[in-house]
N, C-alpha and C. Protein backbone atom coordinates (compact mmCIF):
# COMPACT_ATOMS: atom_id res chain seq x y z
N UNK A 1 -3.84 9.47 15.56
CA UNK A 1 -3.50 10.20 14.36
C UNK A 1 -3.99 9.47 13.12
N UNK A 2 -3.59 7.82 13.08
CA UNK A 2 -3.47 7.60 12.12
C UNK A 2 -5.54 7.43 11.69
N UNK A 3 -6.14 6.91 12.70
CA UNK A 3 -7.71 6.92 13.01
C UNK A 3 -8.36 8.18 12.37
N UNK A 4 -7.95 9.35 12.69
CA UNK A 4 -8.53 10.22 13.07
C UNK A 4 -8.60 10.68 11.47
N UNK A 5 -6.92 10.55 10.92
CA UNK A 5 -7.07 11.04 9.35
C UNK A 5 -7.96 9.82 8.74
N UNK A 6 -8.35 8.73 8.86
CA UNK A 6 -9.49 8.08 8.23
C UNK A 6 -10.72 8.18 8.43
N UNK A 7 -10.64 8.51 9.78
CA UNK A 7 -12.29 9.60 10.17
C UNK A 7 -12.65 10.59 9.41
N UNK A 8 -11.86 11.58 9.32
CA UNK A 8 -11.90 12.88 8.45
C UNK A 8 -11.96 12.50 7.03
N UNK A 9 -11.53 11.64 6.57
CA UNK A 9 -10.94 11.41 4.98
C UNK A 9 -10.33 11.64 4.50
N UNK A 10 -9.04 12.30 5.67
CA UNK A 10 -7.83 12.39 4.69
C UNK A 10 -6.65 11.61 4.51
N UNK A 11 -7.36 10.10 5.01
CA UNK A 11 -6.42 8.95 4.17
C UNK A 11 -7.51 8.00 3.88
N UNK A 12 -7.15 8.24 2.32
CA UNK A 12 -7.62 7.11 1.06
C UNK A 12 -7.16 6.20 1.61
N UNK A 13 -8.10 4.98 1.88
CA UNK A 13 -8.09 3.51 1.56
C UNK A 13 -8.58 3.15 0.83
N UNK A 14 -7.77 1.74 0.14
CA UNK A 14 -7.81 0.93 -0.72
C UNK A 14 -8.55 -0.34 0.36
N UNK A 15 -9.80 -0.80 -0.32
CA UNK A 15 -9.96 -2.12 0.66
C UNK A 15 -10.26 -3.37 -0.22
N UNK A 16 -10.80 -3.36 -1.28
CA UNK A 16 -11.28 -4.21 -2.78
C UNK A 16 -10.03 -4.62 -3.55
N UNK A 17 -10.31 -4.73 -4.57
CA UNK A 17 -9.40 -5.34 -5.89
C UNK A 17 -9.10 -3.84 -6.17
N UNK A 18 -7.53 -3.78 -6.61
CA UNK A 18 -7.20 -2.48 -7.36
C UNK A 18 -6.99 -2.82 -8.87
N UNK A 19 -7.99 -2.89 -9.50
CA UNK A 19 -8.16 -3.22 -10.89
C UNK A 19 -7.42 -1.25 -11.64
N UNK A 20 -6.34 -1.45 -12.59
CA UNK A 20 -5.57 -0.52 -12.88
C UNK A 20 -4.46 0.20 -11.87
N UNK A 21 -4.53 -0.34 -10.51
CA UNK A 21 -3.71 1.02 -9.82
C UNK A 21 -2.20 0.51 -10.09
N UNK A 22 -1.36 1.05 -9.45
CA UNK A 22 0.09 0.74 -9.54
C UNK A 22 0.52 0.21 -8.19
N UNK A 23 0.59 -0.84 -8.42
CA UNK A 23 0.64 -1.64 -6.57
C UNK A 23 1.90 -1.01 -6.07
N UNK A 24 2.24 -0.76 -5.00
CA UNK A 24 3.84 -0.32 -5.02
C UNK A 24 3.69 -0.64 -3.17
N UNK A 25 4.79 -1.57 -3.51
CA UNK A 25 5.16 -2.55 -1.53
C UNK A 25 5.93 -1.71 -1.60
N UNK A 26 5.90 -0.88 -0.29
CA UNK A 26 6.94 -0.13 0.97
C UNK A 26 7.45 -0.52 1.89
N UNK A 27 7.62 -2.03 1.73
CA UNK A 27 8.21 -3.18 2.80
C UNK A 27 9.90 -3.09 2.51
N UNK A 28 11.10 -3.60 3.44
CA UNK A 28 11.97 -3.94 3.21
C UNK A 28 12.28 -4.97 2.32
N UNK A 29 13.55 -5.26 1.63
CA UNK A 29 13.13 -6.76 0.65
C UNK A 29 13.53 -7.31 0.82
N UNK A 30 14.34 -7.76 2.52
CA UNK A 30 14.36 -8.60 3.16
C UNK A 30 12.56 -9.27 3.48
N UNK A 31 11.87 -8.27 3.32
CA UNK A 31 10.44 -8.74 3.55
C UNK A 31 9.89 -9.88 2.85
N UNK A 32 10.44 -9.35 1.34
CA UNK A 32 9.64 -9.64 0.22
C UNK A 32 9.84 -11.38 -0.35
N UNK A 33 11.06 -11.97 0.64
CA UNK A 33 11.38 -13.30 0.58
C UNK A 33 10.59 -14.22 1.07
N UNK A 34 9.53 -13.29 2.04
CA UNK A 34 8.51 -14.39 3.42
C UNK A 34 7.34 -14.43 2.39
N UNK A 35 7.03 -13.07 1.66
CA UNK A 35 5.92 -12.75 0.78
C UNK A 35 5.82 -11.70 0.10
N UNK A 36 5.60 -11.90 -1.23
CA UNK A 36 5.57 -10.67 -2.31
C UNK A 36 3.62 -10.76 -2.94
N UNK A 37 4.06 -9.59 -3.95
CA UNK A 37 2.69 -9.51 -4.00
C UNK A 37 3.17 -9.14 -5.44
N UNK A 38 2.30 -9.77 -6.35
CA UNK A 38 2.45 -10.28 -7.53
C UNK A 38 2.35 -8.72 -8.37
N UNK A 39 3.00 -8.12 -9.08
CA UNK A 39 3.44 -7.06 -9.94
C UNK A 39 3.18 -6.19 -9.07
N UNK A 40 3.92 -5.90 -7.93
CA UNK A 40 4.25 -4.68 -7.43
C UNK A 40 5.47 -4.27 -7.34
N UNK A 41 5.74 -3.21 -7.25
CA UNK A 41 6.94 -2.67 -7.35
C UNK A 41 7.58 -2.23 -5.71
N UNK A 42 9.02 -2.65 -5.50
CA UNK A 42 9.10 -2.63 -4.49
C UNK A 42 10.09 -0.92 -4.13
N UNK A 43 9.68 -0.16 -3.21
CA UNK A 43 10.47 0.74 -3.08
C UNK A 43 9.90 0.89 -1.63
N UNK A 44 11.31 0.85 -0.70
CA UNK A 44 11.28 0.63 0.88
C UNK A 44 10.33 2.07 1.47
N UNK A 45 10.27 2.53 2.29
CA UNK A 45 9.83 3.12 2.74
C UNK A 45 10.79 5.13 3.23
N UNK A 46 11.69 4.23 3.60
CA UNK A 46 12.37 5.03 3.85
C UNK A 46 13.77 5.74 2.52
N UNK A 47 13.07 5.11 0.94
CA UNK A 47 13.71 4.95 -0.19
C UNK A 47 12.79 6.12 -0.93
N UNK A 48 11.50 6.42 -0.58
CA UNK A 48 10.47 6.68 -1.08
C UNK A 48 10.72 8.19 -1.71
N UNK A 49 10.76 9.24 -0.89
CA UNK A 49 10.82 10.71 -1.20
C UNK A 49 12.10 10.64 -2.73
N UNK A 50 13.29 9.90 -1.98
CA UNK A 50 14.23 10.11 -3.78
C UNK A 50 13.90 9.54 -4.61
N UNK A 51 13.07 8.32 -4.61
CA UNK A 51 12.33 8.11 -5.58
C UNK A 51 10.95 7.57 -6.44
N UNK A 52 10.77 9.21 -6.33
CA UNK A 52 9.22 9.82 -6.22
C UNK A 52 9.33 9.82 -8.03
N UNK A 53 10.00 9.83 -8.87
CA UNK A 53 10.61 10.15 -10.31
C UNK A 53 10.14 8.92 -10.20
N UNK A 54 10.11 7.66 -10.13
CA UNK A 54 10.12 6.25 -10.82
C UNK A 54 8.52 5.96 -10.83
N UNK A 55 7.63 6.73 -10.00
CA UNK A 55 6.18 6.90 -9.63
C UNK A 55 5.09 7.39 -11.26
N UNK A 56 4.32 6.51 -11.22
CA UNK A 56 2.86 7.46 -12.49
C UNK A 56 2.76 8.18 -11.73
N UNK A 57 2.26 9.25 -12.55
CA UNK A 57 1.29 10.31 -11.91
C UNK A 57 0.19 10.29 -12.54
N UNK A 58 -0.19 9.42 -13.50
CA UNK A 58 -1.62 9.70 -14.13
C UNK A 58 -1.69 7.95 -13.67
N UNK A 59 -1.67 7.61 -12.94
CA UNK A 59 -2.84 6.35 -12.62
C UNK A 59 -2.73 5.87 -11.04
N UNK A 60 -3.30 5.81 -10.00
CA UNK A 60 -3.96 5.57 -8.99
C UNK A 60 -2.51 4.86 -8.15
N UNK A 61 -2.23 5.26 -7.15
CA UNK A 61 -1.23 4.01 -6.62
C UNK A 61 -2.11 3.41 -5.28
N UNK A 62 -2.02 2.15 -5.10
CA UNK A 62 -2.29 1.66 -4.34
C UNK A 62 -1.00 0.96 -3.42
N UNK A 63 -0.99 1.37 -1.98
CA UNK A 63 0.42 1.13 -1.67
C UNK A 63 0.18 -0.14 -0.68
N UNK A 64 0.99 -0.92 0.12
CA UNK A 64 0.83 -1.64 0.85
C UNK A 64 2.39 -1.95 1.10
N UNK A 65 2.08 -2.76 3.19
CA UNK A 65 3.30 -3.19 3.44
C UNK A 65 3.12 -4.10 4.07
N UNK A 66 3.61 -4.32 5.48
CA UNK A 66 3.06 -5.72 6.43
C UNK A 66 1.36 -5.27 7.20
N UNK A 67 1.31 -4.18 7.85
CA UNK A 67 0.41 -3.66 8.56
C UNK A 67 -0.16 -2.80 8.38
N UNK A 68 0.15 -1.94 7.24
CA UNK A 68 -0.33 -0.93 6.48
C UNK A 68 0.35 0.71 7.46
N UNK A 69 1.07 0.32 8.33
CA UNK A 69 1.20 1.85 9.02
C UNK A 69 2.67 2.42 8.66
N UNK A 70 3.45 1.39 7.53
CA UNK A 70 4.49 2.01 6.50
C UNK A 70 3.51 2.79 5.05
N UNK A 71 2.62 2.17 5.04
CA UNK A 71 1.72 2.17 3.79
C UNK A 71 1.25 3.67 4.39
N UNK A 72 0.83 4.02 5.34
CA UNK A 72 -0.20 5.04 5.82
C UNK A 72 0.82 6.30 5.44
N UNK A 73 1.92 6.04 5.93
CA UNK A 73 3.34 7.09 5.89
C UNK A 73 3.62 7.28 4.23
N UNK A 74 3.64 6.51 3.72
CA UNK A 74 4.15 6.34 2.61
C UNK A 74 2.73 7.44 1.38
N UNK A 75 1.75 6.62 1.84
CA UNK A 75 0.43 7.78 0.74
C UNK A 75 0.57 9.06 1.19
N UNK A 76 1.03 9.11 2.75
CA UNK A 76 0.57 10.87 3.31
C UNK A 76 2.19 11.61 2.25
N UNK A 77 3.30 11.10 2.22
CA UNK A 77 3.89 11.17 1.08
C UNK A 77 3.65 11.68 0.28
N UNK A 78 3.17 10.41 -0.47
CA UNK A 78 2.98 10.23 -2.35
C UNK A 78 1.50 11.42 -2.60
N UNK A 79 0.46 11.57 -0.92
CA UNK A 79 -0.29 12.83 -1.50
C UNK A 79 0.20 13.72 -1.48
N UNK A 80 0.87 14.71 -0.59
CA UNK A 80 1.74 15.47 -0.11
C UNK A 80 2.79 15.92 -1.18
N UNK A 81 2.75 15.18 -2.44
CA UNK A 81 3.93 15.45 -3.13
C UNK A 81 3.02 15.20 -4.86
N UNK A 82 1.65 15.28 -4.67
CA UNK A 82 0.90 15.22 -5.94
C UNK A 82 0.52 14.16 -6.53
N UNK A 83 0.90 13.01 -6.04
CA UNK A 83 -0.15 11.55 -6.48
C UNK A 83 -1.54 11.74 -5.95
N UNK A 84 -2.08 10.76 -6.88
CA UNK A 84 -3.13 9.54 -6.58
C UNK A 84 -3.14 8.66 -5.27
N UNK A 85 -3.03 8.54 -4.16
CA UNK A 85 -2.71 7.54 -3.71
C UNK A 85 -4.16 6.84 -2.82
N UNK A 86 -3.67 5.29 -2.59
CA UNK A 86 -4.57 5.17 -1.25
C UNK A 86 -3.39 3.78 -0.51
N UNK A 87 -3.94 3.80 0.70
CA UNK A 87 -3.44 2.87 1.28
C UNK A 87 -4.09 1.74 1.30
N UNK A 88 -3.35 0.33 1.57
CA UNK A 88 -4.18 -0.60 1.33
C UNK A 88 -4.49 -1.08 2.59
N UNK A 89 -5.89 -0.94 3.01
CA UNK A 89 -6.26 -1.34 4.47
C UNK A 89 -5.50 -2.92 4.69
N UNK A 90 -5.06 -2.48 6.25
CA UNK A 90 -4.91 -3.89 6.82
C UNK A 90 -3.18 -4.24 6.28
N UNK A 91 -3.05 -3.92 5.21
CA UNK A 91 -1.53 -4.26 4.74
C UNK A 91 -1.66 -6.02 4.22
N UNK A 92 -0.55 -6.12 4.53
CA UNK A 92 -0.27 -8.12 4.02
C UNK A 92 -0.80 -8.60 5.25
N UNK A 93 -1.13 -8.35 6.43
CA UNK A 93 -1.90 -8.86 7.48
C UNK A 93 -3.20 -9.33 7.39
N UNK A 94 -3.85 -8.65 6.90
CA UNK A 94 -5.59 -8.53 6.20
C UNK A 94 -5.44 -9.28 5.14
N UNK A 95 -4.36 -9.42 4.18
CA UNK A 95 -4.53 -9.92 3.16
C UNK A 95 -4.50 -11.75 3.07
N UNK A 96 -2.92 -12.04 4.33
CA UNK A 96 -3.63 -13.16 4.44
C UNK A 96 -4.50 -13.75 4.70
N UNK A 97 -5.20 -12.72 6.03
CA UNK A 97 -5.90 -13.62 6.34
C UNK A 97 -7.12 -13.99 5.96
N UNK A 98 -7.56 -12.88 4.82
CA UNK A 98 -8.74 -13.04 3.75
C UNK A 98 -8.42 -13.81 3.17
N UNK A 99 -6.70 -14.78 2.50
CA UNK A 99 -6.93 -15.70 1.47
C UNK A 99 -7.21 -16.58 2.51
N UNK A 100 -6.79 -17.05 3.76
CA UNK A 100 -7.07 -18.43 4.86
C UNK A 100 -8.63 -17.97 4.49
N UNK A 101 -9.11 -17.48 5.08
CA UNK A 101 -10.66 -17.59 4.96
C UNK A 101 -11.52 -17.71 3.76
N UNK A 102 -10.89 -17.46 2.43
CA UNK A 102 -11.62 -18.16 1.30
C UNK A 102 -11.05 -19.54 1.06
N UNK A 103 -9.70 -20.09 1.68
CA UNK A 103 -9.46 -21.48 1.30
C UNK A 103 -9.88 -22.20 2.22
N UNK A 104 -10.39 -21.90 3.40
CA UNK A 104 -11.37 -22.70 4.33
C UNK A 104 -12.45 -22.95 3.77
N UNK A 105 -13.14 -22.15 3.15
CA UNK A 105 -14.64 -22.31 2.66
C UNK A 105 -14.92 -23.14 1.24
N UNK A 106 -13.52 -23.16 0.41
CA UNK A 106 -13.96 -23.98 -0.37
C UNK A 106 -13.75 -25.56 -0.17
């Protein structure tokens, strides 16, 4: 399912720098103690639909969680209900492990 809507294109990923979007973690915040992600806004996953009101609608959200397959749930959401959205490939999984691999190299 989740393949198939990125085959087709009907889930936006985020894979670069989100220069302007509205970061928004769909992690628990029991999560957010192991690792946060610097000006995002945290609203759980299962918090999301009641509050869809606290959301822009005029600027891009870029969402993310541990693995991205809260994130995947969360854009089919935030499109589904008239955002901007994309998911952020890979989630905080990808993300570390892109920073280990630029602090190896320097």
């Amino acid at each position: 399912m989740v393949a198939a809507d990125v085959l087709r294109g009907d889930m936006p990923l985020a894979t670069g720098r989100h220069h302007g979007a509205f970061l928004l973690d769909v992690r628990q915040p029991v999560e957010l103690f192991v690792e946060s992600v610097k000006g995002a806004v945290n609203i759980p996953l299962g918090q999301l639909r009641a509050r869809l009101g606290e959301l822009p609608r005029d600027r891009e959200i870029a969402v993310i969680c541990r693995s991205a397959q809260r994130a995947y749930y969360a854009t089919r959401i935030l499109l589904q209900n008239g955002f901007k959205a994309r998911s952020i490939s890979g989630g905080m999984l990808s993300r570390a492990m892109f920073s280990e691999a630029s602090e190896s190299r320097t």
